[in-house]
Protein backbone atom coordinates (compact mmCIF):
# COMPACT_ATOMS: atom_id res chain seq x y z
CA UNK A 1 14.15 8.66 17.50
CA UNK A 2 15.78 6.43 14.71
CA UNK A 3 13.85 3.62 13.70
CA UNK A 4 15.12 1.04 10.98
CA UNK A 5 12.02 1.64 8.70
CA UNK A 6 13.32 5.38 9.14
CA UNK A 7 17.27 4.30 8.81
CA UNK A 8 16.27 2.32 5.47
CA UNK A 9 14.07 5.52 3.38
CA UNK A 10 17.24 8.09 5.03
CA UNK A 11 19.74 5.22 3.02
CA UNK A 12 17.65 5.29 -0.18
CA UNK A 13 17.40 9.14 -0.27
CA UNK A 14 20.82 9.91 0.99
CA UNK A 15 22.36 9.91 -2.64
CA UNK A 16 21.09 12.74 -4.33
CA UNK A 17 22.11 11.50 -7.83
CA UNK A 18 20.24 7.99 -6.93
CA UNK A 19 16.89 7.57 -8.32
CA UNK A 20 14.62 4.96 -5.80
CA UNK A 21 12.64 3.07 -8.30
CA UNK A 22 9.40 2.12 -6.86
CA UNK A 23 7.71 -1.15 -8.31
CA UNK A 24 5.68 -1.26 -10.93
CA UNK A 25 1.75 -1.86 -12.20
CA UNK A 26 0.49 -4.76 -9.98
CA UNK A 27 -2.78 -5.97 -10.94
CA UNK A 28 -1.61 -6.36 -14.63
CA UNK A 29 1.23 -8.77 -13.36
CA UNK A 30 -1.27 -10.53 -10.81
CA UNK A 31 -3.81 -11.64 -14.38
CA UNK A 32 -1.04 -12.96 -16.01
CA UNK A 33 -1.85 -15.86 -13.89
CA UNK A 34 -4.77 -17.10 -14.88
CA UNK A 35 -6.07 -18.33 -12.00
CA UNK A 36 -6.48 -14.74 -11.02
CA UNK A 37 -9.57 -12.72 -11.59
CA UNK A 38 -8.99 -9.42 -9.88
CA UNK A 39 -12.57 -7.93 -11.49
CA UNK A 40 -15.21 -9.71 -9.52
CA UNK A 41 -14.60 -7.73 -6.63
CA UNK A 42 -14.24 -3.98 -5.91
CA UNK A 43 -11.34 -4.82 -3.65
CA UNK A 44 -9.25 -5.58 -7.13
CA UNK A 45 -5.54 -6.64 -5.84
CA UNK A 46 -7.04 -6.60 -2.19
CA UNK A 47 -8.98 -9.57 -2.65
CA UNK A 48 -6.27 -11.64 -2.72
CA UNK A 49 -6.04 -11.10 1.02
CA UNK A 50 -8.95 -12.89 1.50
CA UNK A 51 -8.85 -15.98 3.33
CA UNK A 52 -10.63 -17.78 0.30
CA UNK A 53 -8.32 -16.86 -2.00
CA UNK A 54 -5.22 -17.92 0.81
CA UNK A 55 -4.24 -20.50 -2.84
CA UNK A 56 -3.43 -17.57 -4.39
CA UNK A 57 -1.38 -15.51 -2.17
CA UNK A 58 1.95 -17.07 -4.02
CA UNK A 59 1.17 -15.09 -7.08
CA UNK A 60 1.17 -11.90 -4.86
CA UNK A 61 4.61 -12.79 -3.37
CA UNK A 62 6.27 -13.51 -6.87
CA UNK A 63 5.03 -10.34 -8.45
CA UNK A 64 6.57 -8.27 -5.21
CA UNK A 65 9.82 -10.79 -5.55
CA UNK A 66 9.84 -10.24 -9.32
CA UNK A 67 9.97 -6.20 -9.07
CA UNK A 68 12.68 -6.93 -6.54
CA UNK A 69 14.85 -8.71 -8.53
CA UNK A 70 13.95 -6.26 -11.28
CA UNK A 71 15.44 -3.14 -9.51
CA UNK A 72 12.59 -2.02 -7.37
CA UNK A 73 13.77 -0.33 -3.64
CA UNK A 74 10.37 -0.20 -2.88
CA UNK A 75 7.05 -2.87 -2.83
CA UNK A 76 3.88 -1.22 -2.57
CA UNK A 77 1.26 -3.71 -0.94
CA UNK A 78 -1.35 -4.92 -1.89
CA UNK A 79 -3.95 -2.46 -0.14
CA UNK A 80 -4.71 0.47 -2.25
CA UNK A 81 -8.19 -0.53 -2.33
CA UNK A 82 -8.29 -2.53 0.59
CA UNK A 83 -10.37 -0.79 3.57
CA UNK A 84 -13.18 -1.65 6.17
CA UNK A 85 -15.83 -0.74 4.43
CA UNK A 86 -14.60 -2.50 1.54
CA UNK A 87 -13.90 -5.61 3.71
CA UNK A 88 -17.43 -5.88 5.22
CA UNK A 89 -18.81 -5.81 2.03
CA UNK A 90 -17.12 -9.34 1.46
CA UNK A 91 -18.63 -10.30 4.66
CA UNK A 92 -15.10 -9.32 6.74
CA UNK A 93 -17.35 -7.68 9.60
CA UNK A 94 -15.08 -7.92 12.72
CA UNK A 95 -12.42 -4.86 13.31
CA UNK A 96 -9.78 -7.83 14.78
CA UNK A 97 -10.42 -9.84 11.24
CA UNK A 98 -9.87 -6.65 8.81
CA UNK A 99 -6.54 -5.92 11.26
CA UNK A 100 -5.69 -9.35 10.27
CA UNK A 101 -6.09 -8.89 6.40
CA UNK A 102 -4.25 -5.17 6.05
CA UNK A 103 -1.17 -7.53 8.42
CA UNK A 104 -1.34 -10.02 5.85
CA UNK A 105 -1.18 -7.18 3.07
CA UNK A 106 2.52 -6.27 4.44
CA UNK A 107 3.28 -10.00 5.53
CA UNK A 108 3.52 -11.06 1.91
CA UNK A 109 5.26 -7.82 0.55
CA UNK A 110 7.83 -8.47 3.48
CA UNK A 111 8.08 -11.83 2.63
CA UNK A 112 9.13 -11.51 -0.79
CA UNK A 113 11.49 -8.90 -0.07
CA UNK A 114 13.35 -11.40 2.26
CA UNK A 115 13.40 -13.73 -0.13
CA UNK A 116 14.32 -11.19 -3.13
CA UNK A 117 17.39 -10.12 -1.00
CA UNK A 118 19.27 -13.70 -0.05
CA UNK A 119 19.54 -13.37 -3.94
CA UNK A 120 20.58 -9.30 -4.01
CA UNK A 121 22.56 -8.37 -0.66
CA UNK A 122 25.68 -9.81 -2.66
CA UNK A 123 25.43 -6.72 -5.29
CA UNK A 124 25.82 -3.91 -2.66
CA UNK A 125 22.46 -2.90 -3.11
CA UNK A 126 20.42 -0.70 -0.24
CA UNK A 127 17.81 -3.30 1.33
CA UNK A 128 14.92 -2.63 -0.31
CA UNK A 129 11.46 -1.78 1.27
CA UNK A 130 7.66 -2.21 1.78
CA UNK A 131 5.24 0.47 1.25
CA UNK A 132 1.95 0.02 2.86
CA UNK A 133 -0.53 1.40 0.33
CA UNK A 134 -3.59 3.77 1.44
CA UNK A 135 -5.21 4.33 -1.93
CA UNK A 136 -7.17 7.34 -1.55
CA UNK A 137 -11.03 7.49 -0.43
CA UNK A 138 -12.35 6.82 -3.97
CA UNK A 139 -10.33 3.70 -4.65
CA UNK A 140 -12.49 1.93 -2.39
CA UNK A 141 -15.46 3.29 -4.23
CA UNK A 142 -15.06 1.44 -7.51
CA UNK A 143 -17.03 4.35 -9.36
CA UNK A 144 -14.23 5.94 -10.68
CA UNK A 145 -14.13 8.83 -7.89
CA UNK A 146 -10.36 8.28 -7.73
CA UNK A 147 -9.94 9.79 -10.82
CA UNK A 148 -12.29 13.16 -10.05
CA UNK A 149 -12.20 13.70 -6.19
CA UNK A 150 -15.58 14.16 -6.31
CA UNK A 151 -16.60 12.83 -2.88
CA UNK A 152 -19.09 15.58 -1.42
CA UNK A 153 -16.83 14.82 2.36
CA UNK A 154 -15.00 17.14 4.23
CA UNK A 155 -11.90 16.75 5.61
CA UNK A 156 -13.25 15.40 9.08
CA UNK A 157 -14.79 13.23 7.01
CA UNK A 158 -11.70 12.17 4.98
CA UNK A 159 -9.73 11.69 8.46
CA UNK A 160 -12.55 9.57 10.20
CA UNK A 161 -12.31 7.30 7.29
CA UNK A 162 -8.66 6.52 7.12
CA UNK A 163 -8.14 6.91 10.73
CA UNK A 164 -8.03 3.13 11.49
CA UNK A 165 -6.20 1.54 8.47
CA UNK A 166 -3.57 4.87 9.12
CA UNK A 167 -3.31 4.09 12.66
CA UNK A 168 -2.92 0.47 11.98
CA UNK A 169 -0.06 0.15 9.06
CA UNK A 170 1.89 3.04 11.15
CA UNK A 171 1.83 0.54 14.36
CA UNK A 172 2.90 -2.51 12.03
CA UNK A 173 6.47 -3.16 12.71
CA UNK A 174 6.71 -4.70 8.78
CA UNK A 175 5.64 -1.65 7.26
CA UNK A 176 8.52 0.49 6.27
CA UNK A 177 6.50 3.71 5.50
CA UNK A 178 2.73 4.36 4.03
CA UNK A 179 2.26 5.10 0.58
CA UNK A 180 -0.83 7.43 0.03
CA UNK A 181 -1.52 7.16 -3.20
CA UNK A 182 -3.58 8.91 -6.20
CA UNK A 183 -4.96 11.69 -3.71
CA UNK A 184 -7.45 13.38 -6.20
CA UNK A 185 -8.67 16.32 -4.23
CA UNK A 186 -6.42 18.85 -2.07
CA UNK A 187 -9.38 18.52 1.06
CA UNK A 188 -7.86 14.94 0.93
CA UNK A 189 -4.52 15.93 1.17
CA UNK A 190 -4.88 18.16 4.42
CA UNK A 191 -7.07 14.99 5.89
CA UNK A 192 -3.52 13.08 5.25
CA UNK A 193 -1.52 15.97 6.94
CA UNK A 194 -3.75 16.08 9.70
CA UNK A 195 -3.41 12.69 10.31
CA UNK A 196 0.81 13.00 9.71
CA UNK A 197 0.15 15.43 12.82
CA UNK A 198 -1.44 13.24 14.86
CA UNK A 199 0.71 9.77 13.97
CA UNK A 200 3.94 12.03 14.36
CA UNK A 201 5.93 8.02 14.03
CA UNK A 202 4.21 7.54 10.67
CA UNK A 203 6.52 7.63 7.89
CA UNK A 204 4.57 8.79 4.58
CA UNK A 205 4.97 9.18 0.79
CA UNK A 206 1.59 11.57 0.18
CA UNK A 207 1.10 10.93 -3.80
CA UNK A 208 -1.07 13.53 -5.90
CA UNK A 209 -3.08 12.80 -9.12
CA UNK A 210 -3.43 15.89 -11.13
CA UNK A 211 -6.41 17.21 -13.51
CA UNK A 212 -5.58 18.39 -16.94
CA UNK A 213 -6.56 22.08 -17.35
């Protein structure tokens, strides 16, 4: 069944000779604001969710507005690192309040595109889109796991743990597609795939980070 998240990534890709241009670094644009300290907390660019830091949430809808108007087809959200565990460890304990935060995530990236495109739809550009971000099970580590795929799970283990925040950006009408990102470790991979089985309406971009040698 055609959906419009699905119409919208068939439009960008149906041009072979088009290159999609997905947005760029985002904590580095967040800091140039300097009300913005994105290191004293392991949720990085995810702790701008936060209700305490709702007086910053602007910055996070300029940067995604700013790529827009740049050339970007594609925002990726603010939730690479965001997760539950990482959640309850800024006190975020209830499942209904963390729901809440990864919405909020795709509210603002949908937000700015909206905005971005009263400016664009003049220049017969393809609407662009936003990319829920599932940064891999080490991003929400903060040890620098990402990097190494070093996590001692299997890939029960691996599925358990992204279950919910899969299940919950694939049911979010806002969310064009997921973006899994920096997936270290190939047991992490077939956790995503098993999940892609399971969520057969998920739309997914599964992103690999290689090792050298």
């Amino acid at each position: 069944m055609s959906t419009p998240a699905l119409t919208g990534l068939q439009q960008l890709l149906a041009d072979k000779s088009r290159v999609v241009v997905l947005d760029g670094g985002f904590a580095t644009e967040l800091e140039k604001d300097p009300r913005v300290d994105l290191s004293a907390s392991s949720l990085w660019s995810g702790s701008l969710l936060l209700d305490q830091n709702q007086h910053l949430q602007d910055v996070v809808v300029n940067a995604h507005t700013n790529y827009f108007l740049a050339g970007a087809d594609v925002a990726t959200t603010v939730s690479y690192q965001a997760s539950v565990d990482g959640f309850k460890r800024e006190g975020v304990t209830a499942l209904e309040d963390v729901e809440k935060l990864f919405a909020k995530s795709i509210d603002l990236g949908a937000q700015a595109r909206d905005a971005a495109w009263n400016e664009l739809q003049q220049s017969k550009r393809i609407k662009p889109l936003v990319g829920a971000s599932i940064g891999c099970y080490g991003a929400a580590l903060a040890d620098g796991s990402e990097y190494r795929g070093d996590y001692g799970k299997t890939k029960n283990e691996l599925v358990a743990w992204h279950k919910h925040r899969f299940a919950f950006f694939t049911s979010y009408a806002p969310a064009d597609f997921l973006i899994c990102e920096t997936i270290p470790c190939l047991v992490e991979v077939e956790a995503f795939v098993d999940l892609l089985n399971e969520f057969p309406t998920a739309h997914a971009i599964v992103a690999v980070a290689c090792h050298n040698g």
